[in-house]
C-alpha atoms as a PDB file:
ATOM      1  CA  UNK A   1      24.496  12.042   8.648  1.00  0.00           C
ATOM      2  CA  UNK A   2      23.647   9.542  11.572  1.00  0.00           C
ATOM      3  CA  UNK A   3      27.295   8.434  12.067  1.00  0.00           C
ATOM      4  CA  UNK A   4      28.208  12.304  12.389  1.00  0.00           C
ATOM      5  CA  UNK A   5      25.647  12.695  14.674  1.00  0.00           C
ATOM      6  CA  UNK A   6      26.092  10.144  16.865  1.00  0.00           C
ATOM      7  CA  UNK A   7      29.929  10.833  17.226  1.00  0.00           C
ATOM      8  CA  UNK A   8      28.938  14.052  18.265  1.00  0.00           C
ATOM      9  CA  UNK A   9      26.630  12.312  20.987  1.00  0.00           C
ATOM     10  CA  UNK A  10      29.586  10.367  22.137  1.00  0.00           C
ATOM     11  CA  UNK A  11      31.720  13.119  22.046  1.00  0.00           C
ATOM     12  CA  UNK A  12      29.513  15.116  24.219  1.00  0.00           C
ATOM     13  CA  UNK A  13      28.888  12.481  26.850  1.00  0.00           C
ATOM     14  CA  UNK A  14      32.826  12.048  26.779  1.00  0.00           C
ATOM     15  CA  UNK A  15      33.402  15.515  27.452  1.00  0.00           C
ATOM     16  CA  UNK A  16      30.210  15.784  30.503  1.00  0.00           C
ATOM     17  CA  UNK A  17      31.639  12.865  32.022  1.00  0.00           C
ATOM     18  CA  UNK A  18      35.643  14.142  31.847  1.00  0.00           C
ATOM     19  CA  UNK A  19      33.861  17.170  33.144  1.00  0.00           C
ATOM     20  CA  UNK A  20      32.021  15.607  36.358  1.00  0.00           C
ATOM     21  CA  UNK A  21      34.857  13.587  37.543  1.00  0.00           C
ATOM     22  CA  UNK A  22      36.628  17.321  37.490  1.00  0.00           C
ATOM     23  CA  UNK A  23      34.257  18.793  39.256  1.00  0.00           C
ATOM     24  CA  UNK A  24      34.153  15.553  41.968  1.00  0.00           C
ATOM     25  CA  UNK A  25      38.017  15.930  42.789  1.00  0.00           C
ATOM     26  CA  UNK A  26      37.664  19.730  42.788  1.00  0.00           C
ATOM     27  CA  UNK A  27      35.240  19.408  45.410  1.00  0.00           C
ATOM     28  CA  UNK A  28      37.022  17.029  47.472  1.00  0.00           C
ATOM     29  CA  UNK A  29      39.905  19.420  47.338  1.00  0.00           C
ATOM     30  CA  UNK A  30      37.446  22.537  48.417  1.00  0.00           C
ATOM     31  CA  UNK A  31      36.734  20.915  51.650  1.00  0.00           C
ATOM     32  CA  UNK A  32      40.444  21.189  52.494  1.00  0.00           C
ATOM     33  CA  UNK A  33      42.371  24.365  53.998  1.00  0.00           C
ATOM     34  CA  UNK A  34      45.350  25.221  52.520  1.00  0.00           C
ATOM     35  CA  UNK A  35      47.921  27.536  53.176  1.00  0.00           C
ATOM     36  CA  UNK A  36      48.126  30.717  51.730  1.00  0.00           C
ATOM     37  CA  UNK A  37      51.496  32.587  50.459  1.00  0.00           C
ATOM     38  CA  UNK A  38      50.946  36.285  49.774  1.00  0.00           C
ATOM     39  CA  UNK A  39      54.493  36.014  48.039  1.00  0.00           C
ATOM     40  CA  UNK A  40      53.011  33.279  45.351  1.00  0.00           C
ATOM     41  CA  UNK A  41      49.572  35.111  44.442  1.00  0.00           C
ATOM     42  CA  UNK A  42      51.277  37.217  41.578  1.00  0.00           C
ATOM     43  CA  UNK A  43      52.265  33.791  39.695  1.00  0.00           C
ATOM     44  CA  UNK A  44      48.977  32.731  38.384  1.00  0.00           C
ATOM     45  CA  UNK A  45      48.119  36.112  37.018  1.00  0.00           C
ATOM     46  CA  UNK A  46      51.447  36.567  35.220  1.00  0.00           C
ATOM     47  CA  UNK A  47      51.065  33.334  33.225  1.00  0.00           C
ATOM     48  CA  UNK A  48      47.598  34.202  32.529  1.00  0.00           C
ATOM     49  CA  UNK A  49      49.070  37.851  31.168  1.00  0.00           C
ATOM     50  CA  UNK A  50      52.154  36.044  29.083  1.00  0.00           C
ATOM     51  CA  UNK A  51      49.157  34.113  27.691  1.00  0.00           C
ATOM     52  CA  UNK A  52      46.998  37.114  26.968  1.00  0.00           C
ATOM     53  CA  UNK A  53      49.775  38.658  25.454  1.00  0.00           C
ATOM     54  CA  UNK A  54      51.449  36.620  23.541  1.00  0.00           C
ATOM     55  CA  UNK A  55      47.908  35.712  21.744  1.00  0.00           C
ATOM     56  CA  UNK A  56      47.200  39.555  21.493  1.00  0.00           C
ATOM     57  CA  UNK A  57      50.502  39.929  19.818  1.00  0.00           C
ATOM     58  CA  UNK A  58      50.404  36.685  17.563  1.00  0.00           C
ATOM     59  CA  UNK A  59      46.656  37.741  16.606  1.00  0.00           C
ATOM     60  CA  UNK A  60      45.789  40.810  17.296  1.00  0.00           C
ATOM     61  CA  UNK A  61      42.026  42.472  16.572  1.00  0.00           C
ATOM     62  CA  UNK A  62      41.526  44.118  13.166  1.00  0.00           C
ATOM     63  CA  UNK A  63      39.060  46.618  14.190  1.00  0.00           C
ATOM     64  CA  UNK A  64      38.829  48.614  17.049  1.00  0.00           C
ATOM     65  CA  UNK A  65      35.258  46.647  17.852  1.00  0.00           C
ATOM     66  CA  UNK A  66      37.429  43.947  18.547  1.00  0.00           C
ATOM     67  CA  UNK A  67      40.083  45.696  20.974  1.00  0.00           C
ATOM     68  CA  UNK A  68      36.539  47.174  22.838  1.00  0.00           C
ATOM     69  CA  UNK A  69      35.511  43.629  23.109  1.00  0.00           C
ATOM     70  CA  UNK A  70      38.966  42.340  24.741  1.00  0.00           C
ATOM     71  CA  UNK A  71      38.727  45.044  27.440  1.00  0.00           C
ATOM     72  CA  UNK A  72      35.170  44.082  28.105  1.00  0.00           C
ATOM     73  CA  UNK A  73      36.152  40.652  28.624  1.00  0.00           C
ATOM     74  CA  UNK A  74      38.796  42.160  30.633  1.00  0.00           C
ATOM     75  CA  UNK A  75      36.498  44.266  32.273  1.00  0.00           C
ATOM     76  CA  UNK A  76      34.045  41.532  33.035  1.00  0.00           C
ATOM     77  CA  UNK A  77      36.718  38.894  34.137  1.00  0.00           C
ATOM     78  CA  UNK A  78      37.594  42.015  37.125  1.00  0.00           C
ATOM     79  CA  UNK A  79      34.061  41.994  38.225  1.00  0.00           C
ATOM     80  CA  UNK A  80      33.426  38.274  38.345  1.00  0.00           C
ATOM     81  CA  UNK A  81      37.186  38.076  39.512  1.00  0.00           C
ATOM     82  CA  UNK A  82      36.439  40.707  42.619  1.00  0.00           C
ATOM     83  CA  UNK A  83      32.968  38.537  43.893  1.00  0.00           C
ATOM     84  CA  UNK A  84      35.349  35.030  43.159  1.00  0.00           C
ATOM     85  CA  UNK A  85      38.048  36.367  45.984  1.00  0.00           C
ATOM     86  CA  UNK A  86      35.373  37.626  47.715  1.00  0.00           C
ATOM     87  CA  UNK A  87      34.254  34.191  48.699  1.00  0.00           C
ATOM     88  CA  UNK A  88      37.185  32.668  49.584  1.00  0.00           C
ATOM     89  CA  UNK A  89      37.441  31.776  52.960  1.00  0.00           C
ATOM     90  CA  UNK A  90      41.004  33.095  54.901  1.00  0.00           C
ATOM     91  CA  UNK A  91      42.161  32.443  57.971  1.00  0.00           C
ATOM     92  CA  UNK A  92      44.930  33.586  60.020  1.00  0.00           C
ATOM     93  CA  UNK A  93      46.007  31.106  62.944  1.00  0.00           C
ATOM     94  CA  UNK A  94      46.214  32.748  65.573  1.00  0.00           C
ATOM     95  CA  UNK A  95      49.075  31.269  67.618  1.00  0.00           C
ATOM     96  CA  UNK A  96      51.619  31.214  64.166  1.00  0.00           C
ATOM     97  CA  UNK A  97      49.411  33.736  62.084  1.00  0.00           C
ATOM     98  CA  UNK A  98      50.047  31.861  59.000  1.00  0.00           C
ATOM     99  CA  UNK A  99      47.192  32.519  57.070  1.00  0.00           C
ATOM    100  CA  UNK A 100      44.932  29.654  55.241  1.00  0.00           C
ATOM    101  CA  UNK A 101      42.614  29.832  52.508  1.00  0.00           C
ATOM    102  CA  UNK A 102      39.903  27.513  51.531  1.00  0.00           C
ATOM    103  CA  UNK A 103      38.006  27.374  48.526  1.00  0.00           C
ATOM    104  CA  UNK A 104      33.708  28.530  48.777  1.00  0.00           C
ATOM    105  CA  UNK A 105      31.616  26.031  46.689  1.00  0.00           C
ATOM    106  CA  UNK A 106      30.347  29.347  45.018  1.00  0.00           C
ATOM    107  CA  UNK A 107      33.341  29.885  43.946  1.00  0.00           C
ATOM    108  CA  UNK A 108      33.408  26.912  41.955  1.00  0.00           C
ATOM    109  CA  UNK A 109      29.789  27.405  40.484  1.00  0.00           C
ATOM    110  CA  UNK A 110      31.925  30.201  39.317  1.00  0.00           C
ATOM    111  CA  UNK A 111      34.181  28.219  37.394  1.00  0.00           C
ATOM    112  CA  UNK A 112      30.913  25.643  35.810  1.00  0.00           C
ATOM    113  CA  UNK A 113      29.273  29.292  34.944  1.00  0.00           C
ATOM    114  CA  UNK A 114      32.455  30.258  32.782  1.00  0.00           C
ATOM    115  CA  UNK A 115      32.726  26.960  31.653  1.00  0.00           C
ATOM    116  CA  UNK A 116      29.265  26.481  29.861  1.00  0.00           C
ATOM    117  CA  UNK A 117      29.290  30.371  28.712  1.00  0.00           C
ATOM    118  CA  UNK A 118      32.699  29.635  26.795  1.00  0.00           C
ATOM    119  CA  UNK A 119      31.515  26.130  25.625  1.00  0.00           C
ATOM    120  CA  UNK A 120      28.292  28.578  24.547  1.00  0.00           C
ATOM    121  CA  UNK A 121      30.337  31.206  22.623  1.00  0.00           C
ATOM    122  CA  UNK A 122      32.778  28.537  20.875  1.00  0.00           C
ATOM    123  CA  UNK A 123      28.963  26.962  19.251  1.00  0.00           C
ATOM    124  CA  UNK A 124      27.397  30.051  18.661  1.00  0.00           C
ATOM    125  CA  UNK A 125      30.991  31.173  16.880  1.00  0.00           C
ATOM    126  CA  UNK A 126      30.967  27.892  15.047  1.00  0.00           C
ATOM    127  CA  UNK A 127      26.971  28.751  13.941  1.00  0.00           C
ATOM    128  CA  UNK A 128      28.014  32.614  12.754  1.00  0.00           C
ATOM    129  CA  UNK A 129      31.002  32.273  11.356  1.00  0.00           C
ATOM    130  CA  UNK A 130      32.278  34.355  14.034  1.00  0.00           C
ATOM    131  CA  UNK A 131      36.354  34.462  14.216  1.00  0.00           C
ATOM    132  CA  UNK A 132      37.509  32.262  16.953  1.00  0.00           C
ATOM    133  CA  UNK A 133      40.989  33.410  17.464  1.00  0.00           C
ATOM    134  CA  UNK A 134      38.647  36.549  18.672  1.00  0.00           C
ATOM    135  CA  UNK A 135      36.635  34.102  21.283  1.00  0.00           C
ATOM    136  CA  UNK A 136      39.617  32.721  22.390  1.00  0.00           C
ATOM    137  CA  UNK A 137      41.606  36.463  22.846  1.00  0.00           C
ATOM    138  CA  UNK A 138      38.366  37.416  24.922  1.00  0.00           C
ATOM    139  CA  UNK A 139      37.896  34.111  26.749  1.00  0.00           C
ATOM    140  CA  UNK A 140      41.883  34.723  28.212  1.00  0.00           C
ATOM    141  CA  UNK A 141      41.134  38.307  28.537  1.00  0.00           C
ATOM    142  CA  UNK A 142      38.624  37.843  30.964  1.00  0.00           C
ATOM    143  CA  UNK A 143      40.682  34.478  32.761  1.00  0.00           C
ATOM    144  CA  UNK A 144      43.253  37.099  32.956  1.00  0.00           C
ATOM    145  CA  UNK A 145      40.902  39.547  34.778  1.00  0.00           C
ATOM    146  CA  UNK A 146      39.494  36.779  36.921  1.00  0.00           C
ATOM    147  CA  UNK A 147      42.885  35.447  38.475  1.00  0.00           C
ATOM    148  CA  UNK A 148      44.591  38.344  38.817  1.00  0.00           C
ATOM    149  CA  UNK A 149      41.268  40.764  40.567  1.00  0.00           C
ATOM    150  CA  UNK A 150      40.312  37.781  42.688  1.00  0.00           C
ATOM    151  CA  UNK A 151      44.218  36.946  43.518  1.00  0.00           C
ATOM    152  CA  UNK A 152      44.429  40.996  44.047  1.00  0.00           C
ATOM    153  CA  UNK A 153      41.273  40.960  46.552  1.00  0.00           C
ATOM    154  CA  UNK A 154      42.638  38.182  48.216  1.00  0.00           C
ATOM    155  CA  UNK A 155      46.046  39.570  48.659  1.00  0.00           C
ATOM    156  CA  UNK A 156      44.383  42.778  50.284  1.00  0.00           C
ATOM    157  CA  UNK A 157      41.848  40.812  52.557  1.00  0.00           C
ATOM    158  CA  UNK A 158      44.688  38.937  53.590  1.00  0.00           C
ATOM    159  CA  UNK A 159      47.085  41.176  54.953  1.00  0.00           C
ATOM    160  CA  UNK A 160      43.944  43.406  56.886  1.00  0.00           C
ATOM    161  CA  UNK A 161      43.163  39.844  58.528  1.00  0.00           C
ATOM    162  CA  UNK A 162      47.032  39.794  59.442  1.00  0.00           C
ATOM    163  CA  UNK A 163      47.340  43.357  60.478  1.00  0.00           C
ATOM    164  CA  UNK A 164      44.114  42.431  62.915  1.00  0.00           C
ATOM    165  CA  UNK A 165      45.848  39.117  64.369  1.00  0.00           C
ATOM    166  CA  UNK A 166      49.369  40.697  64.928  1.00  0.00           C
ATOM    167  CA  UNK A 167      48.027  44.180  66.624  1.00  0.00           C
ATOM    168  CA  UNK A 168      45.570  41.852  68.853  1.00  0.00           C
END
C-alpha cells in the first residue's frame, strides 16, 4: 500500500502546483483592464447551458431528490454568481465611453472557494459511494448559474454606468 500512497502524494503535489502557477497568471491578468462587449456576455453562459444540458439529457436524475439538488446548485451558482459580478470593477471612458472591466481579487477567491468545495464533493462522493455523474450535473448546474447571473449583473451595471456617461 506505500507505492499507492505515495502516488497519491505525488499526484496531489502535481495537481497544487498545476494549480498555483494558475492562480499566478490569473492574477497577473486581474491587474489588467480589459474591454468589455455587452454584445459577447451571452457566449459564456450559453456554452455553460449546452453543457448543462446536454449532461442533463445524456444522464438525467432518477429521483426527483436529484432534480431538487440540480436546481439548488442552480440556485446557489445565482447567488454566488450575483456577489461574483458584483465585484467586478467597470468603467466607462469617458471621452469614447467604451466601457472596461477588470477583474476584483475577490472574485478570484471565488473561483479557489469553488475549486476546493468541488475537489471536496468529488472525495467525499468517492468515500460514499455517492453517484458522480450526479456531482458533476450539480457542479455545471451551479457554473451555469455563476456565469450567466454574474455575466447578467454585469450586463445591467454596465449599461446604468453608460446611460450615466452619455446623459452627463
Amino acid at each position: 500500500m506505500q507505492p499507492h500512497a505515495s502516488q497519491q502524494t505525488i499526484s496531489y503535489v502535481m495537481y497544487a502546483a498545476v494549480f498555483a502557477v494558475i492562480l499566478l497568471l490569473r492574477l497577473r491578468r486581474m491587474r489588467q483592464t480589459r474591454r468589455l462587449r455587452l454584445e459577447t456576455l451571452w457566449v459564456v453562459p450559453a456554452i455553460f447551458a449546452l453543457a448543462f444540458a446536454t449532461t442533463t439529457w445524456e444522464h438525467p436524475p432518477t429521483t426527483p431528490v436529484g432534480w431538487l439538488w440540480l436546481a439548488i446548485g442552480l440556485a446557489a451558482g445565482a447567488t454566488v454568481g450575483w456577489q461574483r459580478g458584483k465585484l467586478m470593477r467597470i468603467t466607462v471612458d469617458p471621452a469614447t465611453h467604451a466601457l472596461n472591466q477588470q477583474s476584483s481579487p475577490a472574485a478570484l477567491l471565488f473561483i479557489v472557494a469553488l475549486i476546493v468545495v468541488r475537489q471536496g464533493l468529488r472525495f467525499e462522493a468517492a468515500e460514499h459511494g455517492i453517484d458522480v455523474l450526479q456531482i458533476t450535473g450539480i457542479a455545471i448546474a451551479f457554473a451555469l448559474g455563476l456565469m450567466a447571473v454574474s455575466r447578467i449583473e454585469m450586463y445591467l451595471r454596465a449599461k446604468r454606468l453608460l446611460g450615466e456617461a452619455r446623459a452627463a
